[in-house]
N, C-alpha and C. Protein backbone atom coordinates (compact mmCIF):
# COMPACT_ATOMS: atom_id res chain seq x y z
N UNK A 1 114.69 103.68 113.94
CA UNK A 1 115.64 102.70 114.44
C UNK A 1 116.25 101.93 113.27
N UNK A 2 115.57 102.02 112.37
CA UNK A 2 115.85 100.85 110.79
C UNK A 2 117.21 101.79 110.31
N UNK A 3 116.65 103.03 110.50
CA UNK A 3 117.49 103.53 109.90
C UNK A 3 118.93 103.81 110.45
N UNK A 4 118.83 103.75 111.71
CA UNK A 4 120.48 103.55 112.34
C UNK A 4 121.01 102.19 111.88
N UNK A 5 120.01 101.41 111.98
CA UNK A 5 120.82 99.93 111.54
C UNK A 5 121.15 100.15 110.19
N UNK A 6 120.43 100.18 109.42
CA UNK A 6 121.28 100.51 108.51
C UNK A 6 122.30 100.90 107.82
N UNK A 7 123.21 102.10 108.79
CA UNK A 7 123.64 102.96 108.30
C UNK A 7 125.46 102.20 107.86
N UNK A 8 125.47 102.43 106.84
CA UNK A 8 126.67 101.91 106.07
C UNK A 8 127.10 100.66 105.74
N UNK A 9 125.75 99.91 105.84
CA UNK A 9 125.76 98.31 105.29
C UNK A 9 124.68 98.40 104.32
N UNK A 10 125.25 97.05 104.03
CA UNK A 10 124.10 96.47 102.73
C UNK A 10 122.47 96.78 103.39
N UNK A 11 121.66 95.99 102.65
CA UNK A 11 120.21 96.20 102.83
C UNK A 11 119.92 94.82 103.37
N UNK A 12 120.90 94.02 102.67
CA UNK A 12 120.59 92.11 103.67
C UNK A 12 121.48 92.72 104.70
N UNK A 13 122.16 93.25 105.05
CA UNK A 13 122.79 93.14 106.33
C UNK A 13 121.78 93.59 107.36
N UNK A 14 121.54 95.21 107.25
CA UNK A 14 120.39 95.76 107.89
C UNK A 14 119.15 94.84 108.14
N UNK A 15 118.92 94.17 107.14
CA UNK A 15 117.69 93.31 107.33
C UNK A 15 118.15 91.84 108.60
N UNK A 16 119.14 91.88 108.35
CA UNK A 16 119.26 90.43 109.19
C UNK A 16 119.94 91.11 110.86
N UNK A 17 120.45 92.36 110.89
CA UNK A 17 120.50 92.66 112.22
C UNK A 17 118.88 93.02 112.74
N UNK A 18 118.27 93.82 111.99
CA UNK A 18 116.84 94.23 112.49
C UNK A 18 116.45 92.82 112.97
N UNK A 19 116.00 91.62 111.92
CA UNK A 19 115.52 90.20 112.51
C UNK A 19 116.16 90.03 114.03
N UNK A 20 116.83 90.09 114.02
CA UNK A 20 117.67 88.96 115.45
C UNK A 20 117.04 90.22 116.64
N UNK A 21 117.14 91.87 116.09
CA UNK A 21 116.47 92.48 117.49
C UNK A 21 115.39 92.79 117.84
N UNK A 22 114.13 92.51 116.84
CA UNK A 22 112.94 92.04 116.64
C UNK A 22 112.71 90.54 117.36
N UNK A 23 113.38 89.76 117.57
CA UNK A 23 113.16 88.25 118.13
C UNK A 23 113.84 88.19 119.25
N UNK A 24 114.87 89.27 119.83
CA UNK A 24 115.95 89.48 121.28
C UNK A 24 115.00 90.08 122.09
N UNK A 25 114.40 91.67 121.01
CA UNK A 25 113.39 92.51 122.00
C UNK A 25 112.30 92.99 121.64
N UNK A 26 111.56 92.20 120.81
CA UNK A 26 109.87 92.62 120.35
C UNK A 26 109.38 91.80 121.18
N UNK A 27 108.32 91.81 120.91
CA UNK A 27 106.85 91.44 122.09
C UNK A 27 106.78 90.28 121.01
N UNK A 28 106.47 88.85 121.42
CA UNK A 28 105.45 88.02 120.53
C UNK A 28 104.14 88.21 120.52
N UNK A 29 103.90 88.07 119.24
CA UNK A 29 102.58 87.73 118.60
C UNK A 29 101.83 86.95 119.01
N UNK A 30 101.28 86.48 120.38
CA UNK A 30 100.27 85.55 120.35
C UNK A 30 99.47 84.83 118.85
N UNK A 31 99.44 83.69 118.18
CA UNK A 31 98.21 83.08 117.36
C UNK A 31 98.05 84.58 116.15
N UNK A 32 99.46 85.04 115.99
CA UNK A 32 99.15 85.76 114.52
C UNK A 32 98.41 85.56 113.47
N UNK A 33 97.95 86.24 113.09
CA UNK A 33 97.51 85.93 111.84
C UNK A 33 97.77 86.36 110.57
N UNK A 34 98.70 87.02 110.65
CA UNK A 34 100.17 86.96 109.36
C UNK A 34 100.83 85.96 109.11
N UNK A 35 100.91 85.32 108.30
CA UNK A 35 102.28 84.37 108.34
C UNK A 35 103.52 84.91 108.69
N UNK A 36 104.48 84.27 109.35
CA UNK A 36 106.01 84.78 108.92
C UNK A 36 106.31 85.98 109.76
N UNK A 37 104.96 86.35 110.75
CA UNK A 37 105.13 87.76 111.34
C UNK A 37 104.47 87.07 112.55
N UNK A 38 105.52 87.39 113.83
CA UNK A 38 105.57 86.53 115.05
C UNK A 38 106.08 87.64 115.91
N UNK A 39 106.49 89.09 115.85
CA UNK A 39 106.93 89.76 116.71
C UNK A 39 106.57 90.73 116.47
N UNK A 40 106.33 91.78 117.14
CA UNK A 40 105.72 93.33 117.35
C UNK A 40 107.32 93.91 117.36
N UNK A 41 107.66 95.16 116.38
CA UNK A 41 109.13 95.72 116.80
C UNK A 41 109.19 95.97 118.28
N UNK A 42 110.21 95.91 119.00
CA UNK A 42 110.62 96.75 120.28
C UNK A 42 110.20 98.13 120.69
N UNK A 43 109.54 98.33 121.80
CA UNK A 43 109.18 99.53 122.02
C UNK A 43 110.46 100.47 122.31
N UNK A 44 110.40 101.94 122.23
CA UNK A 44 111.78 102.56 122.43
C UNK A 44 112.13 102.29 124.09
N UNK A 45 111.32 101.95 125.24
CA UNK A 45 111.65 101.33 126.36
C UNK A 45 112.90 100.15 126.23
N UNK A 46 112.24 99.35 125.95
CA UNK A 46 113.42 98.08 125.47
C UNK A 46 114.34 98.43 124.80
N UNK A 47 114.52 98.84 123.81
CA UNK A 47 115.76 99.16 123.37
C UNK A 47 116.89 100.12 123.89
N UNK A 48 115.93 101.38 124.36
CA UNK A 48 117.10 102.07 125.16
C UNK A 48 117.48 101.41 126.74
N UNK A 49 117.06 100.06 126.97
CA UNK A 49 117.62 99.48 128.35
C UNK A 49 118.60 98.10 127.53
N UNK A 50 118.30 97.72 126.06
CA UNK A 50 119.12 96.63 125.24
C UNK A 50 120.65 96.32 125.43
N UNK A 51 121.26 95.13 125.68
CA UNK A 51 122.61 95.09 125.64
C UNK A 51 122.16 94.70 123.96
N UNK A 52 123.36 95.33 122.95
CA UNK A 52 122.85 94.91 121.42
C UNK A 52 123.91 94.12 121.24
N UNK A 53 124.84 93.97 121.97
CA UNK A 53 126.36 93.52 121.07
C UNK A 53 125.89 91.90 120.94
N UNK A 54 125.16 91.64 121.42
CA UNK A 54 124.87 90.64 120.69
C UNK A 54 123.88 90.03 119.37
N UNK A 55 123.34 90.91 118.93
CA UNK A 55 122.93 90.96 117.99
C UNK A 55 123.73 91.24 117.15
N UNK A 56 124.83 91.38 116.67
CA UNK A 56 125.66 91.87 115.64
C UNK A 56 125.90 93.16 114.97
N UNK A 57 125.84 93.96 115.91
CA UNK A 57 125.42 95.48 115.82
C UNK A 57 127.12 96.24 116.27
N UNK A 58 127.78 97.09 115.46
CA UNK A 58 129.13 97.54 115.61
C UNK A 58 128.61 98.50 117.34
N UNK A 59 129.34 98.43 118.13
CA UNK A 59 129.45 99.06 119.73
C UNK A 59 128.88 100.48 119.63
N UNK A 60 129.39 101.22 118.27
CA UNK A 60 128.82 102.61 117.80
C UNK A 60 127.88 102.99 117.75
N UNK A 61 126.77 101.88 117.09
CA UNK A 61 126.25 102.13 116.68
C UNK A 61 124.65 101.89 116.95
N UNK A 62 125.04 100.63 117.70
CA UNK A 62 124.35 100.14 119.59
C UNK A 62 124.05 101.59 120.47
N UNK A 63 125.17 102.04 120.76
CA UNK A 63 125.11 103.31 121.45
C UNK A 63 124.28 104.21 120.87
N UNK A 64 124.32 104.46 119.71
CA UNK A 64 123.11 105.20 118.99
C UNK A 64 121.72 104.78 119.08
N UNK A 65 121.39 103.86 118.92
CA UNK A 65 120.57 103.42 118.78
C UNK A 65 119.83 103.60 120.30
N UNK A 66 120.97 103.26 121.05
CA UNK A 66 120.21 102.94 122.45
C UNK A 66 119.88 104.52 122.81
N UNK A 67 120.90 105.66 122.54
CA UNK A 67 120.23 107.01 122.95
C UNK A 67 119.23 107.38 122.44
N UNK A 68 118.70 106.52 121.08
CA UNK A 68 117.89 107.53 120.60
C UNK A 68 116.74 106.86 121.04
N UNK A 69 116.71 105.86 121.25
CA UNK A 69 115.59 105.18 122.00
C UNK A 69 115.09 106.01 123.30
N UNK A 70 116.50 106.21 124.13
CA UNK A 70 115.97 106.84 125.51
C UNK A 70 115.37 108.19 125.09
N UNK A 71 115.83 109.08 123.82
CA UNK A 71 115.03 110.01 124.04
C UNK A 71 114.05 110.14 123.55
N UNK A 72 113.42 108.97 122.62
CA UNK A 72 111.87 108.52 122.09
C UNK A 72 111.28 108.42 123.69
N UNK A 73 111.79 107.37 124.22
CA UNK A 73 111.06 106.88 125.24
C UNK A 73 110.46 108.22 126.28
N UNK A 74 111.63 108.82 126.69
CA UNK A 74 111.94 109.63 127.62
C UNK A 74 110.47 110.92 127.04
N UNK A 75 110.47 111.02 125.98
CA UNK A 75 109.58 112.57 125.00
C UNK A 75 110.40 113.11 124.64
N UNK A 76 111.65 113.33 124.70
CA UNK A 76 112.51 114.80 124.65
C UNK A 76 112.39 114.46 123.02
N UNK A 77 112.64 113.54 122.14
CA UNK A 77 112.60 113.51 120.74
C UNK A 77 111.01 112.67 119.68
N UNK A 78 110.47 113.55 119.37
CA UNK A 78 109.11 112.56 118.72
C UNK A 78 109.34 112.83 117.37
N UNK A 79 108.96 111.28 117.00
CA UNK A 79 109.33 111.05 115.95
C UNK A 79 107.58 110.47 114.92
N UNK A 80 106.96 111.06 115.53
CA UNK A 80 105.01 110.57 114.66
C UNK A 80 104.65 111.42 115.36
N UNK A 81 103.31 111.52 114.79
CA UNK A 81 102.53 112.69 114.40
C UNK A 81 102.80 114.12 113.91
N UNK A 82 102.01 114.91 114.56
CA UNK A 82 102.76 116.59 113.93
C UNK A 82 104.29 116.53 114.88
N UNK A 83 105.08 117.12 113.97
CA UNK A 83 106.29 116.92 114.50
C UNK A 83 106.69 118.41 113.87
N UNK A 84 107.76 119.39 114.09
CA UNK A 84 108.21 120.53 114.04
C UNK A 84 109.80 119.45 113.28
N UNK A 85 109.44 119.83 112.06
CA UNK A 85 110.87 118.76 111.08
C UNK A 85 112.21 118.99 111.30
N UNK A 86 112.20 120.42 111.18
CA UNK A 86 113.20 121.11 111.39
C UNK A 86 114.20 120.91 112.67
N UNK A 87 113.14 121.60 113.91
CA UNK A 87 113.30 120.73 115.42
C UNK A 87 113.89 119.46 115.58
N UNK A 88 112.98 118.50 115.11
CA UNK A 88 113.87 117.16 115.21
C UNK A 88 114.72 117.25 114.45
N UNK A 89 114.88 117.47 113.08
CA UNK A 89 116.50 117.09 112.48
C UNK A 89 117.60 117.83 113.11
N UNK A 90 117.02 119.08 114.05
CA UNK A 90 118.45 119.41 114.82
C UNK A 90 118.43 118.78 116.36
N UNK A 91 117.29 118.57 116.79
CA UNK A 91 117.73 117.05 117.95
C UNK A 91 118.61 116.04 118.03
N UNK A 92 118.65 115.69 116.36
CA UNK A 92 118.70 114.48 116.02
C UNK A 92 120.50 114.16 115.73
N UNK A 93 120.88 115.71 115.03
CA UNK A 93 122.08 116.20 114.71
C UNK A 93 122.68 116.34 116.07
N UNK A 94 122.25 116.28 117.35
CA UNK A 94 123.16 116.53 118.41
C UNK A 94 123.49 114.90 118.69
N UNK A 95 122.27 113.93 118.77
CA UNK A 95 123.15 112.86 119.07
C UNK A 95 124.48 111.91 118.17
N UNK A 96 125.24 111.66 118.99
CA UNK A 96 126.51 111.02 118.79
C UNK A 96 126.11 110.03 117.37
N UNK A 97 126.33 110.12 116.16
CA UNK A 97 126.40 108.66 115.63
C UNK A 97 125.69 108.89 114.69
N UNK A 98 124.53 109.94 114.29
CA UNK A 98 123.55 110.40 113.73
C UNK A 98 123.73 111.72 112.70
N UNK A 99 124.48 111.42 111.82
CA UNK A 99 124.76 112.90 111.30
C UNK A 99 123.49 113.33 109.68
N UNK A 100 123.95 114.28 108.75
CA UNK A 100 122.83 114.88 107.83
C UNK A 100 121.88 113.84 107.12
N UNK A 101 122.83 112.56 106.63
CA UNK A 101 122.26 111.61 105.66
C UNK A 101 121.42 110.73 106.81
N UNK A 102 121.27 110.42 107.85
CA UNK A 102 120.55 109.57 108.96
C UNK A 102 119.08 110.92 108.77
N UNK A 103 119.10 111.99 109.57
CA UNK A 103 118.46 112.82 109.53
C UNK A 103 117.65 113.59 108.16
N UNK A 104 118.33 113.32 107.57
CA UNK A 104 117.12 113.34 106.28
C UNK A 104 116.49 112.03 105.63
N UNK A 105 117.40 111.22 106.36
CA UNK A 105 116.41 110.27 106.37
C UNK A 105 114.95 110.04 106.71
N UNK A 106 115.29 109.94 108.13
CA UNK A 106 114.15 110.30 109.44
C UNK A 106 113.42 110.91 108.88
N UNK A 107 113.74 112.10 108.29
CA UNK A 107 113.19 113.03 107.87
C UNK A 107 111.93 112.26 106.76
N UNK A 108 112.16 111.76 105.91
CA UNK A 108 111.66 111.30 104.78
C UNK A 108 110.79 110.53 105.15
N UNK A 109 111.33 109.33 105.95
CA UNK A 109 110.30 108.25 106.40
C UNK A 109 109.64 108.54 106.93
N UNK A 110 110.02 108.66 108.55
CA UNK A 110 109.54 109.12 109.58
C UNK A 110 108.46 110.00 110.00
N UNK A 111 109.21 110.91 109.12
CA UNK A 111 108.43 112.37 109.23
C UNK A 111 107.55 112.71 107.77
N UNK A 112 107.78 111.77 106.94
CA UNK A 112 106.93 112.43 105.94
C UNK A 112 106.99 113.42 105.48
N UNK A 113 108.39 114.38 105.55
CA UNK A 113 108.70 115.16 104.90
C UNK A 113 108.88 115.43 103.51
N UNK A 114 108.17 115.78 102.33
CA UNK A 114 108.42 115.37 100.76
C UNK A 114 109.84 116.09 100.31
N UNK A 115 110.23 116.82 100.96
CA UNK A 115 111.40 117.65 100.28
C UNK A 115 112.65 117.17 100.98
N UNK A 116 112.55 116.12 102.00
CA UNK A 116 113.82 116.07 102.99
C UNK A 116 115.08 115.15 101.33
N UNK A 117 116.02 115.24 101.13
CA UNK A 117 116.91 114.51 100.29
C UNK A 117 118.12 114.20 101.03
N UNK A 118 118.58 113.10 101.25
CA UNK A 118 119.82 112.98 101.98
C UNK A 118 121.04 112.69 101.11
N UNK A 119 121.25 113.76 100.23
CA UNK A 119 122.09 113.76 99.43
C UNK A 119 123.71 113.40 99.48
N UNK A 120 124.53 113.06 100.69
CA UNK A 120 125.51 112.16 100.69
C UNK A 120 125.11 110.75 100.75
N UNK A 121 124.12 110.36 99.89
CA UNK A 121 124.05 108.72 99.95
C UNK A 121 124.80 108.43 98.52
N UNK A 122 125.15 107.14 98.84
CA UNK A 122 125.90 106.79 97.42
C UNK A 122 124.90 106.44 95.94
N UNK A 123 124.01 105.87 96.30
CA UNK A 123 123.85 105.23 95.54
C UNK A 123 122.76 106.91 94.17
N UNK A 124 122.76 107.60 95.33
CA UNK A 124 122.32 109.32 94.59
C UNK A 124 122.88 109.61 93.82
N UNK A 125 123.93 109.34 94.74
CA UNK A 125 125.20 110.52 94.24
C UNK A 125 125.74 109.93 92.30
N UNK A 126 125.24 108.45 92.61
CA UNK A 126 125.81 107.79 91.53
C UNK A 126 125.09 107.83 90.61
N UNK A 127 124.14 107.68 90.80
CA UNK A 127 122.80 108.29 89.64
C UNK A 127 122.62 109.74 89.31
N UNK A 128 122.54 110.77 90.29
CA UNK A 128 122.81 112.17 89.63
C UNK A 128 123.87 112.33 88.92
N UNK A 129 125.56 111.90 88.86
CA UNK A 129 126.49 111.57 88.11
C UNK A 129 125.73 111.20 86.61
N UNK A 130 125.64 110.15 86.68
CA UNK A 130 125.12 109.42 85.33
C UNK A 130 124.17 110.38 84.45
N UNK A 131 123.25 111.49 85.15
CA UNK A 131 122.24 112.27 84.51
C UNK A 131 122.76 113.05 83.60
N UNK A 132 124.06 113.27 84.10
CA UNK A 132 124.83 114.04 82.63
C UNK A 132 125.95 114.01 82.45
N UNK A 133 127.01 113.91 82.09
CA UNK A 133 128.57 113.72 82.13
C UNK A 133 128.87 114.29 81.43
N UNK A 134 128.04 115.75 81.36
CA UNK A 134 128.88 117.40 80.77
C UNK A 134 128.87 118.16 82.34
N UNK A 135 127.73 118.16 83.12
CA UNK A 135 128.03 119.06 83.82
C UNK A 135 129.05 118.17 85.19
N UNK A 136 130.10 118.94 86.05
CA UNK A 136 130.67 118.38 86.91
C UNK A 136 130.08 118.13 87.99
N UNK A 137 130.71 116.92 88.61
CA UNK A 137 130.00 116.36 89.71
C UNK A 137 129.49 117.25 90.70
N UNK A 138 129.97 118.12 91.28
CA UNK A 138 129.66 118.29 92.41
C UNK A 138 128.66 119.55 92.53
N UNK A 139 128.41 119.73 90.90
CA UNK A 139 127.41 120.54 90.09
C UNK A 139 125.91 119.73 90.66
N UNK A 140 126.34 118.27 89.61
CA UNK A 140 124.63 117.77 89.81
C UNK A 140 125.03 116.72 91.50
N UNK A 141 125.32 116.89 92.07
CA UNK A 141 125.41 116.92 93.59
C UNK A 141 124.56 117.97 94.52
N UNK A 142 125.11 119.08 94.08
CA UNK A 142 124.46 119.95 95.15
C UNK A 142 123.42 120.80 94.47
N UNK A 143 123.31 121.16 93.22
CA UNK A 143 122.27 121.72 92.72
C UNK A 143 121.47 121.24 92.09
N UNK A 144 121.62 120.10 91.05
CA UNK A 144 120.43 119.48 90.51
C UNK A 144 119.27 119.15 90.84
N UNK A 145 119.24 118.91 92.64
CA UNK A 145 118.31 118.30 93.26
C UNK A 145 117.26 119.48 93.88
N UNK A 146 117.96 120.48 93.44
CA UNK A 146 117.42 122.09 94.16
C UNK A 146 115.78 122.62 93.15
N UNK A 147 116.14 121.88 91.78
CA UNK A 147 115.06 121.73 90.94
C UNK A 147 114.19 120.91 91.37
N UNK A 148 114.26 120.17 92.08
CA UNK A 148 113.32 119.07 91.98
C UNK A 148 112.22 119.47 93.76
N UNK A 149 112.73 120.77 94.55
CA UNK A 149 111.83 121.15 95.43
C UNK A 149 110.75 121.49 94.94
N UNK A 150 109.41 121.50 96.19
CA UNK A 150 109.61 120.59 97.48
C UNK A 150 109.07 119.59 97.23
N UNK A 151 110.07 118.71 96.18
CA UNK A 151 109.39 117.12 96.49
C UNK A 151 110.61 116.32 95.96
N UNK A 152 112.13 116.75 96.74
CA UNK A 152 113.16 115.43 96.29
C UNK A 152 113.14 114.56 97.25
N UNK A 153 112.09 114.60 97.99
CA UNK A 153 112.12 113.14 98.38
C UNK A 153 111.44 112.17 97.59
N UNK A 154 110.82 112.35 97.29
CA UNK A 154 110.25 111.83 95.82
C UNK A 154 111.48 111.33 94.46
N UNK A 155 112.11 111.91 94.17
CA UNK A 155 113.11 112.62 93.56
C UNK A 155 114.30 111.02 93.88
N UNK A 156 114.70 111.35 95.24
CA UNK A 156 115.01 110.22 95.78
C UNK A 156 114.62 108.69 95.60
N UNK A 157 113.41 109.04 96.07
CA UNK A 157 112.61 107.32 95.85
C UNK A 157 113.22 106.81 94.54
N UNK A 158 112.43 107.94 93.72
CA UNK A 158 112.67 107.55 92.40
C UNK A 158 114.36 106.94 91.77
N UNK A 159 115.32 107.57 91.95
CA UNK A 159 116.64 107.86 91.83
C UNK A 159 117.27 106.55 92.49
N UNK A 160 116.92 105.70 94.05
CA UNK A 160 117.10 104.55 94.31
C UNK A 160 116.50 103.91 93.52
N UNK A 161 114.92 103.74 93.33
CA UNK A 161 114.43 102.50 91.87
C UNK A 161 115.37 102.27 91.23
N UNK A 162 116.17 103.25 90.37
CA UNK A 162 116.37 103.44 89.16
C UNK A 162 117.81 102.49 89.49
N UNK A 163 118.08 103.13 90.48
CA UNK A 163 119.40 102.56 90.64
C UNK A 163 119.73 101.34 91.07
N UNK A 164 118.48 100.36 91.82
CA UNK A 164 118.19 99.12 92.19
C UNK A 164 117.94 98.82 91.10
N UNK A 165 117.24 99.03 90.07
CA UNK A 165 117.08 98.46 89.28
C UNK A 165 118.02 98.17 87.78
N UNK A 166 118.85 98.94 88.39
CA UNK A 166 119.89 98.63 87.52
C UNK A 166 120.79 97.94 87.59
N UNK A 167 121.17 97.82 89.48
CA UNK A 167 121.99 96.78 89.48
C UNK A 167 121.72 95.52 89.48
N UNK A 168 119.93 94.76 89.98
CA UNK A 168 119.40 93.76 89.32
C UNK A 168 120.03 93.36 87.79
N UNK A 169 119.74 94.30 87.17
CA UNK A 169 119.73 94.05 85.86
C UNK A 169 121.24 93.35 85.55
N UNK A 170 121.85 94.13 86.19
CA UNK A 170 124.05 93.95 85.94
C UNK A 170 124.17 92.22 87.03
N UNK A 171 123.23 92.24 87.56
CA UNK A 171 123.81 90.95 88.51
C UNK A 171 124.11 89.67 87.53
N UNK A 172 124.97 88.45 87.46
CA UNK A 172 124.98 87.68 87.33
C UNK A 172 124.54 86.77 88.16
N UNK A 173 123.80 85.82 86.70
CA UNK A 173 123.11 84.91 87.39
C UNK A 173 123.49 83.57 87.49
N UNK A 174 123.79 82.83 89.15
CA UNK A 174 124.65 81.87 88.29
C UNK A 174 123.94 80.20 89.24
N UNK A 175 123.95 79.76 88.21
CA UNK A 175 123.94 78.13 88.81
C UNK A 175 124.59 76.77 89.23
């Protein structure tokens, strides 16, 4: 579900729509004993019955969210335990809103897949660029990462660090 919210915003954005539907439709925490942690996420029940537009969620993408809930809820799509990877990423490819880079996502998190890479993400694409600026882009795009099986999801992880951590580094700091 993080990962639909997510999809084509920042990481504070994603983070601050998840908050508001965590506190609209999670369960409270009775007398937690976490700090700062007061809600159980939403079960896929609740969400696939959710009006979201009020949470700040684009109409699109609500709709996604809410099908994929119904078909968590429903069984037709499982997303934990032994899971057939393959299977779901072409489940996953039929619903509306959900295309390769969502699904290798899933793939990664979700599923614990080590080799899943969702190689139209930007911030990849911008770092495999940078790895060499002899060979052409769309060189270390689609093949560079073919070295790094079966573990660019790994590959990945790594490749966001690098790249978070670089733009830390470029931020100005100001008072």
């Amino acid at each position: 579900m993080r990962t639909i919210i997510g999809q084509q915003v920042s990481i504070q954005a994603a983070n601050t729509i998840t908050g508001r539907l965590v506190r609209e439709y999670g369960t409270p925490i009775e007398n937690s004993f976490i700090p700062g942690i007061a809600y159980l996420f939403p079960t896929p029940e609740a969400l696939a019955a959710a009006d979201l537009s009020a949470i700040g969620m684009p109409a699109k993408r609500a709709r996604t969210l809410n099908t994929l809930a119904s078909k968590v809820a429903e069984g037709e799509i499982t997303l934990e335990g032994i899971a057939d990877i393959e299977s779901v990423k072409r489940d996953l490819l039929q619903l509306p809103g959900i295309g390769k880079w969502t699904t290798e996502y899933i793939a990664m998190r979700a599923l614990r897949e080590p080799d899943a890479f969702p190689a139209g993400d930007l911030a990849l694409k911008r770092e495999l660029q940078g790895m060499s600026s002899q060979v052409p882009d769309d060189y270390q795009e689609i093949n560079r990462p073919q070295v790094w099986r079966p573990w660019r999801a790994y590959a990945a992880m790594y490749l966001w660090k690098k790249h978070a951590t670089k733009n830390v580094k470029n931020q100005e700091v100001r008072i």
